[in-house]
C-alpha atoms as a PDB file:
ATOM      1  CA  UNK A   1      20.897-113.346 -28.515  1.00  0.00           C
ATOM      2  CA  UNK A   2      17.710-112.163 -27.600  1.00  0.00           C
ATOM      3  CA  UNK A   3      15.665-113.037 -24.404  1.00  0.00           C
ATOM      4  CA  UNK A   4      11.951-114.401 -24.633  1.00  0.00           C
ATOM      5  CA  UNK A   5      11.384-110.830 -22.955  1.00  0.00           C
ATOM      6  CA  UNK A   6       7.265-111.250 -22.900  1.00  0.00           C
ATOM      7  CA  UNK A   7       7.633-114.361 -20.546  1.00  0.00           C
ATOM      8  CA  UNK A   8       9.095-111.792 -17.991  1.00  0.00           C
ATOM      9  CA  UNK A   9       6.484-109.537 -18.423  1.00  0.00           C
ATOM     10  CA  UNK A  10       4.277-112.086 -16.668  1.00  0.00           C
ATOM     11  CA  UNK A  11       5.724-112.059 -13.516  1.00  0.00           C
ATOM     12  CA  UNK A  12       3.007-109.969 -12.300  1.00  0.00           C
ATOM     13  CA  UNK A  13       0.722-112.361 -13.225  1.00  0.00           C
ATOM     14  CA  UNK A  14       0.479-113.719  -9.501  1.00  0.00           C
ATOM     15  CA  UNK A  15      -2.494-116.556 -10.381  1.00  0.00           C
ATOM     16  CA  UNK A  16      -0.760-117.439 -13.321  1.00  0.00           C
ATOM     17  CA  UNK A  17      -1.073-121.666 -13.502  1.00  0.00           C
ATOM     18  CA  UNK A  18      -0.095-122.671 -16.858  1.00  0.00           C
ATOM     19  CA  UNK A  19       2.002-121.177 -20.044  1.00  0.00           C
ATOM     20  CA  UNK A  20       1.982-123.151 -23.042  1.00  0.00           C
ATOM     21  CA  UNK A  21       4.341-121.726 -25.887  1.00  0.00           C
ATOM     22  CA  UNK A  22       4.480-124.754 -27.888  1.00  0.00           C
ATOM     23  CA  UNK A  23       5.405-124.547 -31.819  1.00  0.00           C
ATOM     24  CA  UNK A  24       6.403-121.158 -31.715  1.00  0.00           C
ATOM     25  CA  UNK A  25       9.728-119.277 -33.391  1.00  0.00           C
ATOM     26  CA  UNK A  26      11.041-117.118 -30.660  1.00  0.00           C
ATOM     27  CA  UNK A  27      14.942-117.875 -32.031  1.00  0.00           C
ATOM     28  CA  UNK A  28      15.719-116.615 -28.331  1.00  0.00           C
ATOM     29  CA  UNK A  29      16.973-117.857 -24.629  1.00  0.00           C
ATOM     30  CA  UNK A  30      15.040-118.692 -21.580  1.00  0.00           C
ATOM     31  CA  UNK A  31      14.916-115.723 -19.252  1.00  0.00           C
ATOM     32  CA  UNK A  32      16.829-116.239 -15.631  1.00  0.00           C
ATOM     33  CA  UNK A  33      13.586-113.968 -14.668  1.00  0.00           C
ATOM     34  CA  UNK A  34      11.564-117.000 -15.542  1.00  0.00           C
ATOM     35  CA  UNK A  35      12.072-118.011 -11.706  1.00  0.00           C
ATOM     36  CA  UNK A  36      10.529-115.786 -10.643  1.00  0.00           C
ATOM     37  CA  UNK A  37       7.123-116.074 -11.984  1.00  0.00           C
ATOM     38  CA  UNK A  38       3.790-117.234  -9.757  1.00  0.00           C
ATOM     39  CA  UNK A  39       4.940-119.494  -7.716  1.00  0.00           C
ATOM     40  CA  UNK A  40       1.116-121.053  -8.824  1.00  0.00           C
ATOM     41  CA  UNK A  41       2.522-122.234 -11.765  1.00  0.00           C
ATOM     42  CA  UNK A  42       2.036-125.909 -12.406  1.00  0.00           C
ATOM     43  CA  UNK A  43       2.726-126.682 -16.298  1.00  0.00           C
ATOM     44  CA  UNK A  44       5.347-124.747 -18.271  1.00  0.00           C
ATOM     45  CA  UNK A  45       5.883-126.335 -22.125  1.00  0.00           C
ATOM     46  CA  UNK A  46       7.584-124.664 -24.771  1.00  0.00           C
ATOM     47  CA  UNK A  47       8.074-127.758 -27.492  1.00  0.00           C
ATOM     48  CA  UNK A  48       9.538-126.781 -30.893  1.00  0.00           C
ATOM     49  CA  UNK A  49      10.307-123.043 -29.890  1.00  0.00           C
ATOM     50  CA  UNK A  50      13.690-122.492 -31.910  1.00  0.00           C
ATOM     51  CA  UNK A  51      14.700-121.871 -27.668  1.00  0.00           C
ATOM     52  CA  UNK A  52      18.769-121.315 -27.728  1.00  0.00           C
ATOM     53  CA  UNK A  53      21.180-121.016 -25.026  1.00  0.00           C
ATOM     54  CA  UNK A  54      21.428-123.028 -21.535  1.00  0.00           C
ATOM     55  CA  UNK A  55      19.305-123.849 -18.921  1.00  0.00           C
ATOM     56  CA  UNK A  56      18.352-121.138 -16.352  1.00  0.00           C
ATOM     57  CA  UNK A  57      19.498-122.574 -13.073  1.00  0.00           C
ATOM     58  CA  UNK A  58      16.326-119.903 -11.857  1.00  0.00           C
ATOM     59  CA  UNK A  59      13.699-122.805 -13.267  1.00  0.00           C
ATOM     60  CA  UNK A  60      14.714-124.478  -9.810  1.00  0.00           C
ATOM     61  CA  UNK A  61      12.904-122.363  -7.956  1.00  0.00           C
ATOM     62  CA  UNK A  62       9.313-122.849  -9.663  1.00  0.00           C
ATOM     63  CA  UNK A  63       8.936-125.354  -6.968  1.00  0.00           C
ATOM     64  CA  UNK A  64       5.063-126.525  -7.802  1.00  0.00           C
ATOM     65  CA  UNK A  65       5.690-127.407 -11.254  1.00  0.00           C
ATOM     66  CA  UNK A  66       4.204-130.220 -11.993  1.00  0.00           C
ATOM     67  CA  UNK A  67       5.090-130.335 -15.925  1.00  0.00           C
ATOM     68  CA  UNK A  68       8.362-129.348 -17.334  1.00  0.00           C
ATOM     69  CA  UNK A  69       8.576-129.573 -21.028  1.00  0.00           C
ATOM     70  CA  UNK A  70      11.222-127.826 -23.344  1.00  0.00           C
ATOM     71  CA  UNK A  71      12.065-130.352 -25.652  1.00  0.00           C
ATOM     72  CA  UNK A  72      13.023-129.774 -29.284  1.00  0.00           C
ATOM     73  CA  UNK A  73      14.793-126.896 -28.735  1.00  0.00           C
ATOM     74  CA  UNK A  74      18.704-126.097 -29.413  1.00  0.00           C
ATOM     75  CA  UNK A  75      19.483-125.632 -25.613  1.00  0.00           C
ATOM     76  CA  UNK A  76      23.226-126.450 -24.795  1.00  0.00           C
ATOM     77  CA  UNK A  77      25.375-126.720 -21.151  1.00  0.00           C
ATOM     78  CA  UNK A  78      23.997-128.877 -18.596  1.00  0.00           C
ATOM     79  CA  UNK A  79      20.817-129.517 -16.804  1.00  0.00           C
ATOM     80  CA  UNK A  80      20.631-127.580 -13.671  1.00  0.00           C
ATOM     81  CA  UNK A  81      21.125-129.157 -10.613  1.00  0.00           C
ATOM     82  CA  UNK A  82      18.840-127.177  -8.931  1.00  0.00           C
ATOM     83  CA  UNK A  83      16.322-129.381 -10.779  1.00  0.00           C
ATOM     84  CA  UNK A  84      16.240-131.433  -7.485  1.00  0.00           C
ATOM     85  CA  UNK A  85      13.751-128.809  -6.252  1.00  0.00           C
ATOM     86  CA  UNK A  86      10.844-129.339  -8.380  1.00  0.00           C
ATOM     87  CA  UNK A  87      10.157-132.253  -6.004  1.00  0.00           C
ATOM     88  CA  UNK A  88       6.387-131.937  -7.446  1.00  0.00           C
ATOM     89  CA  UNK A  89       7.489-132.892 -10.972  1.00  0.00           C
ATOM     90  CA  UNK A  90       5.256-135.023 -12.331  1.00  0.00           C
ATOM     91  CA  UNK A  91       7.142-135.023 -16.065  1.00  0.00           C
ATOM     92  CA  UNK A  92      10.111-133.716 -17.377  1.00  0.00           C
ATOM     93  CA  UNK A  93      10.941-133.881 -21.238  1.00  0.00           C
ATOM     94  CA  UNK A  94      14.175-132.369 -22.344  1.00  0.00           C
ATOM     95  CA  UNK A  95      14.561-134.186 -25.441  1.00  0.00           C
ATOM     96  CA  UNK A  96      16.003-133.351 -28.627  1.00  0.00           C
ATOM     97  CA  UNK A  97      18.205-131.215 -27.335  1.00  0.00           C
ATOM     98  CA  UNK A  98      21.708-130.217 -27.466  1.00  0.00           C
ATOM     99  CA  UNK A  99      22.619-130.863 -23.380  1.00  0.00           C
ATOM    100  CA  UNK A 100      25.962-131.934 -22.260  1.00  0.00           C
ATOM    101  CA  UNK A 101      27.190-133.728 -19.399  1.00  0.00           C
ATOM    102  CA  UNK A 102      25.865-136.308 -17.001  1.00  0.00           C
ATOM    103  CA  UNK A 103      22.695-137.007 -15.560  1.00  0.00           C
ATOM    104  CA  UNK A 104      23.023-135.299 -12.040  1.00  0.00           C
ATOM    105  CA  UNK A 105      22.056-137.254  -8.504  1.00  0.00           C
ATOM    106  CA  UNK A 106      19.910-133.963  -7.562  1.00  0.00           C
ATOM    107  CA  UNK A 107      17.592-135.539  -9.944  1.00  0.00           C
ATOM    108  CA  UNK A 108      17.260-138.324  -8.270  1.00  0.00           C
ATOM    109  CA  UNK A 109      14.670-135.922  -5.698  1.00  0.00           C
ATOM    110  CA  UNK A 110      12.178-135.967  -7.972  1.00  0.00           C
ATOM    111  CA  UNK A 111      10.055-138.565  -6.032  1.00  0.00           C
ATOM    112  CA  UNK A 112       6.908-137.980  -7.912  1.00  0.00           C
ATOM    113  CA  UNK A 113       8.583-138.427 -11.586  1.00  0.00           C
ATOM    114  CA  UNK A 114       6.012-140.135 -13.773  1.00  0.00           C
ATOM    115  CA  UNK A 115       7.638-139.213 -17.653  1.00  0.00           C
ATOM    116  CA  UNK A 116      11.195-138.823 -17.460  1.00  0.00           C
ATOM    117  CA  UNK A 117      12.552-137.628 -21.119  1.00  0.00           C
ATOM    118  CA  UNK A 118      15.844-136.807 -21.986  1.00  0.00           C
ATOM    119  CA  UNK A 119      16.489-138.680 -25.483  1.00  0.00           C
ATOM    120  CA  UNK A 120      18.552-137.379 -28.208  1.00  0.00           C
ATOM    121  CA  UNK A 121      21.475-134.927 -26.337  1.00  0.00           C
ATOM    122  CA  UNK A 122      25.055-135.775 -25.845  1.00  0.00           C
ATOM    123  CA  UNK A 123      24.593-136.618 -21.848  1.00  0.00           C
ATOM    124  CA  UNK A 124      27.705-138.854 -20.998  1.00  0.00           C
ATOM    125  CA  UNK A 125      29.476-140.522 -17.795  1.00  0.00           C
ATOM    126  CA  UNK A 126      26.969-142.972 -16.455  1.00  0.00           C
ATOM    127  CA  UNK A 127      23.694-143.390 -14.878  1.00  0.00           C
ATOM    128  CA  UNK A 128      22.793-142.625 -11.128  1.00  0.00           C
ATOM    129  CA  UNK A 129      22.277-145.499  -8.998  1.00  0.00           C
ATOM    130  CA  UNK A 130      19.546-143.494  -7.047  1.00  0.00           C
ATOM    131  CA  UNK A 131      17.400-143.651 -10.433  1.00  0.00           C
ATOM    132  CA  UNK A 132      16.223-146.735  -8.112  1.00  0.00           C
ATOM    133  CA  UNK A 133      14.570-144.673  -5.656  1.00  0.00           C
ATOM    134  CA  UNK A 134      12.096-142.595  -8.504  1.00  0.00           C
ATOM    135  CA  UNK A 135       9.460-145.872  -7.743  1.00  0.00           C
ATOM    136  CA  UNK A 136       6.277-143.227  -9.359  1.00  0.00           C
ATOM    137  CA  UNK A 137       8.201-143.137 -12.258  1.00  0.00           C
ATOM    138  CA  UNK A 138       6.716-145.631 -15.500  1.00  0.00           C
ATOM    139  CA  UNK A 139       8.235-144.017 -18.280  1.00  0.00           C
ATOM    140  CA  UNK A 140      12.069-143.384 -18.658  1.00  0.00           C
ATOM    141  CA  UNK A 141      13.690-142.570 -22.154  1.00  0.00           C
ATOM    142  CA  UNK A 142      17.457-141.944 -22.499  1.00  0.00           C
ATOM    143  CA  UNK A 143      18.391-143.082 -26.061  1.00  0.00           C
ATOM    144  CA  UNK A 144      20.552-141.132 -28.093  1.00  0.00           C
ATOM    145  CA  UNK A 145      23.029-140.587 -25.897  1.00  0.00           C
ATOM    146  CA  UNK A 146      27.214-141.084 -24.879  1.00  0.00           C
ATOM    147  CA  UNK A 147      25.908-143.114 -22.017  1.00  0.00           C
ATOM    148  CA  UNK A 148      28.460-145.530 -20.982  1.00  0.00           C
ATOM    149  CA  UNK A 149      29.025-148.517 -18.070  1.00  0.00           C
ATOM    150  CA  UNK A 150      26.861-150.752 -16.921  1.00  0.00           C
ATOM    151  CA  UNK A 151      23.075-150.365 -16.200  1.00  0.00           C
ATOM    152  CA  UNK A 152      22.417-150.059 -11.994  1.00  0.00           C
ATOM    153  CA  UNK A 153      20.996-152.908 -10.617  1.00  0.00           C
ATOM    154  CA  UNK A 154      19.350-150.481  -8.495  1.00  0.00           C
ATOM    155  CA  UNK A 155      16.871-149.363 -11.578  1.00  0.00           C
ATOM    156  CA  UNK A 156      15.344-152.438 -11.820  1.00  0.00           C
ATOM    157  CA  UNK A 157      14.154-152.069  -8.013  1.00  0.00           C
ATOM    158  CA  UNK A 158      11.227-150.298  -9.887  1.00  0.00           C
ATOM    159  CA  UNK A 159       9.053-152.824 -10.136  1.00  0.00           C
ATOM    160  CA  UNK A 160       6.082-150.768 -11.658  1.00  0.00           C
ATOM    161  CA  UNK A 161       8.252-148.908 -14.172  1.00  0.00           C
ATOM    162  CA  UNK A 162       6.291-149.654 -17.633  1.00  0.00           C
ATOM    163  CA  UNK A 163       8.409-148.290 -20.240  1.00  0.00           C
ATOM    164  CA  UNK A 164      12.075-148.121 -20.688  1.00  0.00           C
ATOM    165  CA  UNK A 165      14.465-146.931 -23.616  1.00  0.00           C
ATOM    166  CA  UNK A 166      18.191-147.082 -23.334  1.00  0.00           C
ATOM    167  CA  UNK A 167      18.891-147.525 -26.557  1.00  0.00           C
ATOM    168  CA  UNK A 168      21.621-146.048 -28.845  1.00  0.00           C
ATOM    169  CA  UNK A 169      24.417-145.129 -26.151  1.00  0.00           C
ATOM    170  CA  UNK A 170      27.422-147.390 -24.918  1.00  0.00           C
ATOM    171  CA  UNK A 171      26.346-149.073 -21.965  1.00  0.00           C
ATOM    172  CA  UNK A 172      27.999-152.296 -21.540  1.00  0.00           C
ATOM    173  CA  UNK A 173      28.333-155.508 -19.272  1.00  0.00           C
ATOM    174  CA  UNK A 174      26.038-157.985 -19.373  1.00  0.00           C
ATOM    175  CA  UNK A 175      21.719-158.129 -18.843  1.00  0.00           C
ATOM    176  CA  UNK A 176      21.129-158.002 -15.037  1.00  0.00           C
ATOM    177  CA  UNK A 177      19.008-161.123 -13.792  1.00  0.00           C
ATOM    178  CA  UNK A 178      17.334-158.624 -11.578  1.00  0.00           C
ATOM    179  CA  UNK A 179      15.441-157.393 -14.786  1.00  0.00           C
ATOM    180  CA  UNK A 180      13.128-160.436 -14.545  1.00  0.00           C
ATOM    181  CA  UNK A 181      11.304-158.335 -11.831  1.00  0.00           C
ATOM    182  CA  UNK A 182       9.905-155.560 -12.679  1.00  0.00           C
ATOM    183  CA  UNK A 183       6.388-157.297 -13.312  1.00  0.00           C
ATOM    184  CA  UNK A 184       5.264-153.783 -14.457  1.00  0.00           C
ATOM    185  CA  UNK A 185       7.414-153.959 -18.088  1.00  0.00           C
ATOM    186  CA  UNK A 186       5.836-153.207 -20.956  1.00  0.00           C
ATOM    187  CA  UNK A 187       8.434-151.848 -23.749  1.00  0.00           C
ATOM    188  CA  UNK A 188      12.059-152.545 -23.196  1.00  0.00           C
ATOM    189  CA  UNK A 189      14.081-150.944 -25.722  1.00  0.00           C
ATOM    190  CA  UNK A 190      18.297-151.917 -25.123  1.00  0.00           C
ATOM    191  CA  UNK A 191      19.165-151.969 -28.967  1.00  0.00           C
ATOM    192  CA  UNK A 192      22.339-150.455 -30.219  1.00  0.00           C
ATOM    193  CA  UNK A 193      24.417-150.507 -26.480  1.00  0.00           C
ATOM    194  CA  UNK A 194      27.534-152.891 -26.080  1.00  0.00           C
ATOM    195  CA  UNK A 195      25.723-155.780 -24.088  1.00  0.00           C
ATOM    196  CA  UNK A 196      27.552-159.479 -23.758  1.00  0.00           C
ATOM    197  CA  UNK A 197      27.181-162.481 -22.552  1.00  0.00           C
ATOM    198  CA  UNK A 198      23.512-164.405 -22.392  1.00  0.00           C
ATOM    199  CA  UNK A 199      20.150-162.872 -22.172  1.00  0.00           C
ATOM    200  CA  UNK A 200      18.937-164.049 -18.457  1.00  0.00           C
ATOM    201  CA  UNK A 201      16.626-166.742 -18.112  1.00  0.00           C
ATOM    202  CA  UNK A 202      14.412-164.303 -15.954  1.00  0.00           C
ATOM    203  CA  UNK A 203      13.407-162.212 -18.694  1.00  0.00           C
ATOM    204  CA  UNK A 204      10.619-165.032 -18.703  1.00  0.00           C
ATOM    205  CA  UNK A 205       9.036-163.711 -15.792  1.00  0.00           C
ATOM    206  CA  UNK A 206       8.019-160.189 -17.739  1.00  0.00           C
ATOM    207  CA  UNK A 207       4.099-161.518 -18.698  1.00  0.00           C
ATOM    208  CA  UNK A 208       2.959-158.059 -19.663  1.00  0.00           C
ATOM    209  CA  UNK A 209       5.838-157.633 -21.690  1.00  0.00           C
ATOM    210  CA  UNK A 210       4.769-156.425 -25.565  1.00  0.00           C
ATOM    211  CA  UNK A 211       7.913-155.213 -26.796  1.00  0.00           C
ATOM    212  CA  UNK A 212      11.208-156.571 -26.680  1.00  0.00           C
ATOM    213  CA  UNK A 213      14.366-155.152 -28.587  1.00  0.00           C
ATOM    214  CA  UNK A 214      17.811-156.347 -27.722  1.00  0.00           C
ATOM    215  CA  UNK A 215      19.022-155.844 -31.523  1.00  0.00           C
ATOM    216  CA  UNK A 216      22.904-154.273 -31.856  1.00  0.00           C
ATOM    217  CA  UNK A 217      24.859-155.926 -28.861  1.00  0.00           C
ATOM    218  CA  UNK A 218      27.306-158.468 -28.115  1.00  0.00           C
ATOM    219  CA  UNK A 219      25.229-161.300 -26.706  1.00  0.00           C
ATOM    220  CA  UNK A 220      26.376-164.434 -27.263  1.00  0.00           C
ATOM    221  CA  UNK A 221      24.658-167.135 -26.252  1.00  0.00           C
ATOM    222  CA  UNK A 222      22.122-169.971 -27.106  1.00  0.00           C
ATOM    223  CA  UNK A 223      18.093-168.306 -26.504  1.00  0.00           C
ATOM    224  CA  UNK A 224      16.416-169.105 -23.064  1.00  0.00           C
ATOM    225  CA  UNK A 225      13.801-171.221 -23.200  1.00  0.00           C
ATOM    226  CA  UNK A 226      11.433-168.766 -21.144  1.00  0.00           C
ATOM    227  CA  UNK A 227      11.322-166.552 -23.658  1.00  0.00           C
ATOM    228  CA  UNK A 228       8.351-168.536 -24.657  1.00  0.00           C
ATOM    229  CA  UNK A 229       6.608-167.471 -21.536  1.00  0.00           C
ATOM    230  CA  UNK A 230       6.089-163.962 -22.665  1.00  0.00           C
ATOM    231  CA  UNK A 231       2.211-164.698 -23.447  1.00  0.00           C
ATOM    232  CA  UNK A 232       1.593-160.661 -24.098  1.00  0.00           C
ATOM    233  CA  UNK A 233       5.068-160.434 -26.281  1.00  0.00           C
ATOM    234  CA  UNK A 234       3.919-159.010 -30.007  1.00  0.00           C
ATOM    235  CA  UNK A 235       7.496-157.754 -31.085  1.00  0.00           C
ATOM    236  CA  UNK A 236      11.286-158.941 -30.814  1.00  0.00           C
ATOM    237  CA  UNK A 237      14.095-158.219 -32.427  1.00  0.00           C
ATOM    238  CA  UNK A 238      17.211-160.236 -31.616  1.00  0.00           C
ATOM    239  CA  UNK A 239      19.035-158.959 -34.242  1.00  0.00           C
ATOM    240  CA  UNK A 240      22.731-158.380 -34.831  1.00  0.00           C
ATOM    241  CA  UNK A 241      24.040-159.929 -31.697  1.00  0.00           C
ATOM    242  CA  UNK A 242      25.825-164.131 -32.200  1.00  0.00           C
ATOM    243  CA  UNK A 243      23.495-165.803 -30.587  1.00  0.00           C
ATOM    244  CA  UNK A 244      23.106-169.202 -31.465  1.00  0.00           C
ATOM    245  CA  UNK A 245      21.122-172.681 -31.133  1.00  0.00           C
ATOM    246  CA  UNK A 246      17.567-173.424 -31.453  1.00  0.00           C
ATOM    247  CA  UNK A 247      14.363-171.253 -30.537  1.00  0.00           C
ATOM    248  CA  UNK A 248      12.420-172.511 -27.413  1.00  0.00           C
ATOM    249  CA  UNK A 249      10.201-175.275 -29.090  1.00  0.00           C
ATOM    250  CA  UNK A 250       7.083-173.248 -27.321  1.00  0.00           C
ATOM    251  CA  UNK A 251       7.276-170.306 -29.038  1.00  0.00           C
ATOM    252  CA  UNK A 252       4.588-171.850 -31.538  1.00  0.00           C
ATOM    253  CA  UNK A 253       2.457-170.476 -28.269  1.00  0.00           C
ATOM    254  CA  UNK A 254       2.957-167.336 -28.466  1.00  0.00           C
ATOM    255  CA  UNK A 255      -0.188-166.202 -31.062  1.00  0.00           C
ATOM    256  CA  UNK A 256       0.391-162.449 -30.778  1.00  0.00           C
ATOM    257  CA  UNK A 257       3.833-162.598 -31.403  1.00  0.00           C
ATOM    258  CA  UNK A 258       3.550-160.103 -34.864  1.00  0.00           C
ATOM    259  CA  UNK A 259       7.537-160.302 -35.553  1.00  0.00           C
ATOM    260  CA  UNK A 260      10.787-162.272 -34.355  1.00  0.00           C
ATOM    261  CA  UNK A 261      14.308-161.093 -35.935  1.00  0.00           C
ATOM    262  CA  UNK A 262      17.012-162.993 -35.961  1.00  0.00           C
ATOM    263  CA  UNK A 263      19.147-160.978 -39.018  1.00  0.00           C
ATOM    264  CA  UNK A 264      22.424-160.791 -40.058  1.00  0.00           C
ATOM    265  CA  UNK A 265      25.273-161.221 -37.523  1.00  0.00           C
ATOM    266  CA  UNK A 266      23.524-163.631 -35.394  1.00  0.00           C
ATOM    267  CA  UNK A 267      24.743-167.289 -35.607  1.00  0.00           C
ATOM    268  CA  UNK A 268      22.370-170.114 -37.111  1.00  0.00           C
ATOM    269  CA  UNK A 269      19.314-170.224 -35.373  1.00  0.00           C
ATOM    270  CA  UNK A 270      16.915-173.013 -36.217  1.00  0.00           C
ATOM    271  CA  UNK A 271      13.274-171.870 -36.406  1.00  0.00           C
ATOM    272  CA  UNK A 272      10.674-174.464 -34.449  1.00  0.00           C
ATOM    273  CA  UNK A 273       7.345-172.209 -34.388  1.00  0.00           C
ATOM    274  CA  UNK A 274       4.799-172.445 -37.288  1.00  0.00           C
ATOM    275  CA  UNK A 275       2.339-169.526 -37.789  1.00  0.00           C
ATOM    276  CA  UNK A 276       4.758-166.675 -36.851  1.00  0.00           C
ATOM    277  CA  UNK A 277       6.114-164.224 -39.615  1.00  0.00           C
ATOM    278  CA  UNK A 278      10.296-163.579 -38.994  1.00  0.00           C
ATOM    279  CA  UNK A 279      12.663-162.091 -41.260  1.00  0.00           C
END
């Protein structure tokens, strides 16, 4: 399999600050050389390349990246941990990949993480406690994955994180009450995991909370009357879980709300709000 050969060709290029290769059809691998290009360089993407092969543990030392994006590629093995270095990183996408393993501690150094992207690969084992200690990061997508245990209480110490996605992997155990305070929340997206037991009453402290999707688990119990304190909620899907009872009698509140689901699979829940649309 060839090398992207003409990316080594610029190592000469000592003021070199950005390469953008997006959309391309190289059908090659990432050059080990690629570490040592300017170490200027701030922004290296190469979206929808046809990239093959691993990871270059070499990317490690283009330590003032500050944009790492090689998603929708067909790279395989696991992601470097010499990672950790790019302690300027202010987003890394690896999505759509073909990656393998877990998600390393080293990671966990990138203090300046704002978009952290690693959906659709086959990462496994479970996730980092440290995660916790990435407080710039607001956007954190790990869906598609083998993930499996129970979600760290220590992520939720974020409490400006805006965006989360841990849907479709096995993560189990039940919602942590903690969750209730990270004020930041906008989209929390837990669908298709192994959750049980009762969504936590705290979730009712999330006011800038839009979207909502807890669809897929094992919860089973009645639905927390705080819910109805999520004035910026506009989307939630309860579906497929056995919960059961009555919705909070002040959901008729919540105008915005655009759609509630409460499908197959759940037990009888008796609807209370007028002026909503549910299915």
């Amino acid at each position: 399999m060839l090398e992207l050969d003409f990316l080594i060709s610029l190592i000469n290029c000592r003021q070199l600050k950005r390469i953008q290769i997006d959309r391309n059809s190289f059908d090659g691998m990432l050059p080990r050389a690629l570490g040592n290009l300017s170490a200027s360089l701030e922004v290296f993407t190469a979206d929808f390349c046809g990239i093959k092969g691993i990871v270059p543990n070499e990317i490690g030392n283009m330590r003032n990246l500050f944009e790492l994006i090689i998603g929708c590629n067909e790279l395989i093995g696991t992601i470097p941990k010499t990672f950790g270095q790019l302690t300027k990183l202010q987003m890394l996408r690896l999505n759509d990949n073909k990656l393998q393993g877990s998600i390393h501690v080293n990671l966990c150094n990138l203090v300046n993480l704002y978009h952290f992207d690693l959906e659709n690969n086959h990462l496994s084992s479970q996730l980092p406690t440290c995660l916790g200690n990435l407080t710039s990061l607001r956007e954190l997508n790990l869906s598609y994955n083998s993930l499996t245990f129970t979600i760290p209480s220590t992520l939720w110490t974020n409490k400006d994180i805006q965006i989360i996605d841990l849907s479709n992997n096995f993560l189990n155990g039940s919602l942590a009450r903690e969750i209730g305070s990270v004020k930041g929340m906008r989209e929390l997206y837990l669908l298709r995991n192994q959750f049980s037991g009762e969504i936590p009453s705290t979730f009712g402290q999330l006011q800038n909370l839009v979207n909502l999707t807890l669809s897929n688990n094992l919860l089973h119990a009645p639905i927390p009357e705080s819910l109805g304190d999520l004035i910026s909620l506009q989307y939630l899907d309860l579906s497929k879980n056995n919960l059961y009872g009555e919705s909070p009698r002040h959901w008729r509140n919540l105008r915005n709300l655009c759609i509630s689901m409460f499908r197959s699979m759940n037990s009888v829940v008796k609807f209370q709000m007028e002026g909503l649309s549910r299915t």
